[in-house]
PDB file of N, CA and C in Angstrom:
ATOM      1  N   UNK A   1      15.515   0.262  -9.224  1.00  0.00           N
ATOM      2  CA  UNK A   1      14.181   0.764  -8.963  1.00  0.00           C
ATOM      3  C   UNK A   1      13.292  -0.272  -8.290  1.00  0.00           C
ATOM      4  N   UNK A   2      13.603  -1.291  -8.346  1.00  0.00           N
ATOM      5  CA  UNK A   2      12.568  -2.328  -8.116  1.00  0.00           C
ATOM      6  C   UNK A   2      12.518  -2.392  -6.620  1.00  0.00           C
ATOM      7  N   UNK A   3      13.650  -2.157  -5.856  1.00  0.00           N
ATOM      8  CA  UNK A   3      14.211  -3.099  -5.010  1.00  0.00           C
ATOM      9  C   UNK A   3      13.662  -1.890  -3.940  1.00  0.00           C
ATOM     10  N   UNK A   4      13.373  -0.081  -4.176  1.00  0.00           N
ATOM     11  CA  UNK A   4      13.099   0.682  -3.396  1.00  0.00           C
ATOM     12  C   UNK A   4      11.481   0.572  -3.728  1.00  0.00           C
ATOM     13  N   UNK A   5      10.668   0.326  -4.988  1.00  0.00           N
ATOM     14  CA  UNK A   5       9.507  -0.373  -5.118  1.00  0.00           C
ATOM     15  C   UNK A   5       8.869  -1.216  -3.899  1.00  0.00           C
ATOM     16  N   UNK A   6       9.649  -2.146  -3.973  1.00  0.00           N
ATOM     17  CA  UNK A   6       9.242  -3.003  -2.572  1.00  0.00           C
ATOM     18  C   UNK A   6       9.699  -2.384  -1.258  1.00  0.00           C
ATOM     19  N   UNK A   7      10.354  -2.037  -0.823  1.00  0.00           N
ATOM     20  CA  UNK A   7      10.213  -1.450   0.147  1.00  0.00           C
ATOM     21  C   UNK A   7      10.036  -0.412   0.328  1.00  0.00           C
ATOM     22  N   UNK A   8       8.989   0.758  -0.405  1.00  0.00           N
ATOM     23  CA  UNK A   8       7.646   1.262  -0.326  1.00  0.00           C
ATOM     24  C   UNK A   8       7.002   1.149  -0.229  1.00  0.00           C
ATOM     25  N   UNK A   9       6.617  -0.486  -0.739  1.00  0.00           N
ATOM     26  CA  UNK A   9       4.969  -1.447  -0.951  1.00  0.00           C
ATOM     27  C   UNK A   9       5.545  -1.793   0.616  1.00  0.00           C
ATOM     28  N   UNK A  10       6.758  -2.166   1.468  1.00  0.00           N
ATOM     29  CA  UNK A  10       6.326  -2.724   2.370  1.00  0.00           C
ATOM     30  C   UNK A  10       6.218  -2.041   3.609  1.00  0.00           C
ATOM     31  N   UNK A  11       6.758  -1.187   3.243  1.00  0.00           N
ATOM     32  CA  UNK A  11       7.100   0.333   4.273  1.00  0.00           C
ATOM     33  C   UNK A  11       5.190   0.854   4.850  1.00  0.00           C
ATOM     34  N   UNK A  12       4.806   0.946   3.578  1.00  0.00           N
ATOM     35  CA  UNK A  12       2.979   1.497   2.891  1.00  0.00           C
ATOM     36  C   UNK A  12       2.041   0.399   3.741  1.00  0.00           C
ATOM     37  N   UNK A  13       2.500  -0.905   3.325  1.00  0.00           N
ATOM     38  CA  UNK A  13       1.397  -2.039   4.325  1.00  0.00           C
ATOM     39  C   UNK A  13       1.247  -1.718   5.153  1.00  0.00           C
ATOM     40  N   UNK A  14       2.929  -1.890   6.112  1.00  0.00           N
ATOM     41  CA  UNK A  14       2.817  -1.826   7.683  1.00  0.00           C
ATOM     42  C   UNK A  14       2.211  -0.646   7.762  1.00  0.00           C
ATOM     43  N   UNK A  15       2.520   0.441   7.531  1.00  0.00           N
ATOM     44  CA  UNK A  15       1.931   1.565   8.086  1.00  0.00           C
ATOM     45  C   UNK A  15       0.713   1.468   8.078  1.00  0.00           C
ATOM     46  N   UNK A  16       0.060   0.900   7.015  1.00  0.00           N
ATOM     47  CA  UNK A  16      -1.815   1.431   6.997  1.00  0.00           C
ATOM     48  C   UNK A  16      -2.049   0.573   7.867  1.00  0.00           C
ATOM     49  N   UNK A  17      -1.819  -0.969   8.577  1.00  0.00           N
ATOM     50  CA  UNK A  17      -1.907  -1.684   8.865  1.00  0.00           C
ATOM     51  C   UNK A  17      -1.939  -0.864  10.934  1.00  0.00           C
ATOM     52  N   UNK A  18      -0.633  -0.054  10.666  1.00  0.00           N
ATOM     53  CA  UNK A  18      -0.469   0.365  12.012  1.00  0.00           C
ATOM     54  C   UNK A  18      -1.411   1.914  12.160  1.00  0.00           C
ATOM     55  N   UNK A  19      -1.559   2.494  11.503  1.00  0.00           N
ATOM     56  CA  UNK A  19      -2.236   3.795  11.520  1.00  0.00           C
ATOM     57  C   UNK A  19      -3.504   4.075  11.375  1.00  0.00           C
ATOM     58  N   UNK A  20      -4.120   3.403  10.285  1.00  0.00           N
ATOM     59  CA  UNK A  20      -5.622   3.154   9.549  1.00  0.00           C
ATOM     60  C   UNK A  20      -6.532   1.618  10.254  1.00  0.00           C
ATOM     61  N   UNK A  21      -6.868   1.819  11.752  1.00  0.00           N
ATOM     62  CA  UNK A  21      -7.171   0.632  12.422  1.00  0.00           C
ATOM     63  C   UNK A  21      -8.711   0.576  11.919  1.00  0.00           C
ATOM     64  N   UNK A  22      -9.189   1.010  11.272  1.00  0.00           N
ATOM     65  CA  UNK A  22     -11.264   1.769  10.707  1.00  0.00           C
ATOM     66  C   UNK A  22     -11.688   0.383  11.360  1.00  0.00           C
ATOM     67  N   UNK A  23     -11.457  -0.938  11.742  1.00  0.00           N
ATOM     68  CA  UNK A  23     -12.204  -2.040  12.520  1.00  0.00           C
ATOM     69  C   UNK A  23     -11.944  -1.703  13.743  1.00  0.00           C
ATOM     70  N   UNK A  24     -11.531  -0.770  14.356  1.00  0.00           N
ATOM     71  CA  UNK A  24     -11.786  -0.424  16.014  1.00  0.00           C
ATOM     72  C   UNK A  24     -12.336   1.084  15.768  1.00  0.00           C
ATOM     73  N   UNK A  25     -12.836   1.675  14.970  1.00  0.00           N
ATOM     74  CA  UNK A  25     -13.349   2.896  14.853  1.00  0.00           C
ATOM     75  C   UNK A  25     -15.092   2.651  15.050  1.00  0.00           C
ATOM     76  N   UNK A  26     -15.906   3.691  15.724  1.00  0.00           N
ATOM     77  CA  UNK A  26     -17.248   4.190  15.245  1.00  0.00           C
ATOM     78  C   UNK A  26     -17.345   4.944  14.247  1.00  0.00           C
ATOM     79  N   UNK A  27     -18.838   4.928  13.703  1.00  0.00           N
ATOM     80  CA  UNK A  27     -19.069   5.402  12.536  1.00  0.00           C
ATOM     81  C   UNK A  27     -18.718   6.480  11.842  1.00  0.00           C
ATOM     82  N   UNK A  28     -19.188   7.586  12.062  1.00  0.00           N
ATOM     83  CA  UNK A  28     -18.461   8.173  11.101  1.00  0.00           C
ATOM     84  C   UNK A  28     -17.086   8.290  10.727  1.00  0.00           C
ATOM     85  N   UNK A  29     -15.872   8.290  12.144  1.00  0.00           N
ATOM     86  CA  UNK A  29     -14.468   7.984  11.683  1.00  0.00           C
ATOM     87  C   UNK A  29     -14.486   6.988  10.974  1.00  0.00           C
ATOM     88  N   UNK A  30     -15.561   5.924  10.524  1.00  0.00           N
ATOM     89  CA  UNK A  30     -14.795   4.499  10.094  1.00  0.00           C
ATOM     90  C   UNK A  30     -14.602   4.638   8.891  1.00  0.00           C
ATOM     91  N   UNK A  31     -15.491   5.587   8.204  1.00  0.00           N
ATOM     92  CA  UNK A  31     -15.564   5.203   6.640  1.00  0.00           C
ATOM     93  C   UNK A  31     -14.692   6.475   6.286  1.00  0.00           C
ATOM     94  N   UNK A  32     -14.403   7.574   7.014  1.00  0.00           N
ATOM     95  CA  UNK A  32     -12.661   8.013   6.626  1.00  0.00           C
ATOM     96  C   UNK A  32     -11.831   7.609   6.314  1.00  0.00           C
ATOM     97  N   UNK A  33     -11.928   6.307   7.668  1.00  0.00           N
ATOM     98  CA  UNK A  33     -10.030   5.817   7.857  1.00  0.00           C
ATOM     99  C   UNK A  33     -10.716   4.198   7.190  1.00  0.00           C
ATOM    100  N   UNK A  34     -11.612   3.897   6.795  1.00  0.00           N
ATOM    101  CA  UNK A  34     -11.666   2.530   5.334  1.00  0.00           C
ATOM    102  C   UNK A  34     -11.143   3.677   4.504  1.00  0.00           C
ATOM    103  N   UNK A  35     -11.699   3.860   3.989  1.00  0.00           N
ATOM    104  CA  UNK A  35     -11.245   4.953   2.663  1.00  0.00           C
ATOM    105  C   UNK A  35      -9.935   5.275   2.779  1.00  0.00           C
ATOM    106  N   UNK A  36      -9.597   5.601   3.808  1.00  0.00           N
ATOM    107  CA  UNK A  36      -7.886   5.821   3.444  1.00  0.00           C
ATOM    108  C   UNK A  36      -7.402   4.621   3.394  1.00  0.00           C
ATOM    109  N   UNK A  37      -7.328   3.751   4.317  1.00  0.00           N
ATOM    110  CA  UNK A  37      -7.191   2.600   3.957  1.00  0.00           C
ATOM    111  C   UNK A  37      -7.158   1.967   2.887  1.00  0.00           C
ATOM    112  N   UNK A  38      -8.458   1.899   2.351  1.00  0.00           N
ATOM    113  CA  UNK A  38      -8.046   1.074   0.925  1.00  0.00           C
ATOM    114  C   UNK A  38      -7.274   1.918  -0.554  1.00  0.00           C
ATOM    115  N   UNK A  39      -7.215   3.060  -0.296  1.00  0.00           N
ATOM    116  CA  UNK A  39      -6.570   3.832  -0.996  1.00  0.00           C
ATOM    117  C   UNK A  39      -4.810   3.450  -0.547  1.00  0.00           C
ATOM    118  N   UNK A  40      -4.370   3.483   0.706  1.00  0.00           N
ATOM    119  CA  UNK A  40      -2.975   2.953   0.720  1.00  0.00           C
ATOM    120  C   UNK A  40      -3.067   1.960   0.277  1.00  0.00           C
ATOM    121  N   UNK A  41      -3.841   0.449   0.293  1.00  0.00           N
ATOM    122  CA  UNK A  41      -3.626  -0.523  -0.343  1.00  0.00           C
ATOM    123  C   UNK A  41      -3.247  -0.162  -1.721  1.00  0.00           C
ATOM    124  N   UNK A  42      -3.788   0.432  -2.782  1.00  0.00           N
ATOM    125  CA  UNK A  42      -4.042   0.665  -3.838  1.00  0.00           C
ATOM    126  C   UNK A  42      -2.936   1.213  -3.981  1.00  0.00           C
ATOM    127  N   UNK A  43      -2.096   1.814  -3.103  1.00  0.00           N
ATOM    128  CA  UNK A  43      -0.625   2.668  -3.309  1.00  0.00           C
ATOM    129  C   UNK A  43       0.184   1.566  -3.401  1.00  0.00           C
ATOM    130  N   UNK A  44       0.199   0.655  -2.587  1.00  0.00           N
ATOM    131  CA  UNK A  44       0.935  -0.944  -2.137  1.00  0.00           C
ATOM    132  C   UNK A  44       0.830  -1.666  -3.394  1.00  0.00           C
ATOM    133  N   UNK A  45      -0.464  -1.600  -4.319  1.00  0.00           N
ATOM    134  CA  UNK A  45      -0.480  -2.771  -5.347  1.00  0.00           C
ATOM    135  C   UNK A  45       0.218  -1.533  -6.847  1.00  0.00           C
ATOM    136  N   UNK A  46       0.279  -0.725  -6.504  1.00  0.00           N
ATOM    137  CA  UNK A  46       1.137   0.463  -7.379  1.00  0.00           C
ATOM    138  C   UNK A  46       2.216   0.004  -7.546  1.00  0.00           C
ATOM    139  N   UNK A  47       3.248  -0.058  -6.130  1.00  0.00           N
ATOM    140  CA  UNK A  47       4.711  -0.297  -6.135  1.00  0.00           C
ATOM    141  C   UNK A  47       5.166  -1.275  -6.596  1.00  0.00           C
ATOM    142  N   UNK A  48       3.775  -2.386  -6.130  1.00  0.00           N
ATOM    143  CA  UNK A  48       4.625  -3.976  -6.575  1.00  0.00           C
ATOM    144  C   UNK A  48       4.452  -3.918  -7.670  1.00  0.00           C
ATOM    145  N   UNK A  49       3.506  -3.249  -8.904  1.00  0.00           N
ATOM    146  CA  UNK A  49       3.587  -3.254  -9.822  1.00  0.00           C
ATOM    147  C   UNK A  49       4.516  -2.634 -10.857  1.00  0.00           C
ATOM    148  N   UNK A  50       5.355  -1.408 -10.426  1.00  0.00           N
ATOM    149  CA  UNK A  50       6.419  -0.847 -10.698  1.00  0.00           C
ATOM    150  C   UNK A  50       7.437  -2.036 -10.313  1.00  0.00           C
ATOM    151  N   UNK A  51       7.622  -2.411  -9.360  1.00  0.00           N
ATOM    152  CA  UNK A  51       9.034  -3.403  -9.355  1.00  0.00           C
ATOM    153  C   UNK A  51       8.504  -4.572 -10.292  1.00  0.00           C
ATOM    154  N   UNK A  52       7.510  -5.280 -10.068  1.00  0.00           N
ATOM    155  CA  UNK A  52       7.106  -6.371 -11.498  1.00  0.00           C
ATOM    156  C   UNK A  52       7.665  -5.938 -12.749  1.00  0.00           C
ATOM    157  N   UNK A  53       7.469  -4.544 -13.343  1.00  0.00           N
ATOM    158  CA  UNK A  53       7.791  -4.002 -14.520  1.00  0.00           C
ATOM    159  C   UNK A  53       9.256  -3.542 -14.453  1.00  0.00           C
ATOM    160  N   UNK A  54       9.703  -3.384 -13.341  1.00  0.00           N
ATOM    161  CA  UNK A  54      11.298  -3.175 -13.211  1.00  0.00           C
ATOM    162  C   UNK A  54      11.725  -4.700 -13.718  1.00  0.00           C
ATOM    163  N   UNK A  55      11.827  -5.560 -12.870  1.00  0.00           N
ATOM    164  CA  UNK A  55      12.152  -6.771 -12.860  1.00  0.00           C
ATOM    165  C   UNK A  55      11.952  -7.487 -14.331  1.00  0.00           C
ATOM    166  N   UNK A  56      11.085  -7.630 -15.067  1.00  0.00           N
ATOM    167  CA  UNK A  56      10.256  -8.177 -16.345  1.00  0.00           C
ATOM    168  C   UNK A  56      11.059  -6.885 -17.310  1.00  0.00           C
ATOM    169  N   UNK A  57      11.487  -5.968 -17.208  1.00  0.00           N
ATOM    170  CA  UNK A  57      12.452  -4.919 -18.511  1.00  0.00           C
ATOM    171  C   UNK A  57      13.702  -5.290 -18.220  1.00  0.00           C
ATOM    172  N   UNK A  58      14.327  -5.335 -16.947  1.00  0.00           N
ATOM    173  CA  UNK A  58      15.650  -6.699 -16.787  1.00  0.00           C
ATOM    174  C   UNK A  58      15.997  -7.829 -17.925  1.00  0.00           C
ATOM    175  N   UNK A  59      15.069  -8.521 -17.755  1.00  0.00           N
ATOM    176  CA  UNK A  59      14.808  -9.696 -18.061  1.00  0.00           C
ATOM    177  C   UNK A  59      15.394  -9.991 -19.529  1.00  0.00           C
ATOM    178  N   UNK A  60      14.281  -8.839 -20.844  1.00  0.00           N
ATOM    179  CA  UNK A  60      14.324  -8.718 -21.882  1.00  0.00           C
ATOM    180  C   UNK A  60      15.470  -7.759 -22.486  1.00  0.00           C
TER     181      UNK A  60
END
């Protein structure tokens, strides 16, 4: 589980990174595509946190 974790979290970066540009947007698109934006982040700090908890139940 961990190992498809991260490469969701890294799959999720690039994409918002490539799709969600809201610093070359005008106003009203901007605060759409922030908002989606920081919502994929928030998907990204999800996954790594599922593989952390994969990895750390390994362990024990």
């Amino acid at each position: 589980r961990w190992i498809g974790a991260l490469a969701l979290a890294g799959f999720t970066l690039l994409a918002t990174f490539v799709a969600l540009r809201f610093w070359e947007m005008q106003p009203p698109a901007r605060f759409m595509a922030a908002n989606a934006f920081f919502e994929h982040l928030g998907l990204v700090g999800g996954f790594l946190l599922v593989a952390w908890y994969d990895l750390n139940q390994r362990e024990t």
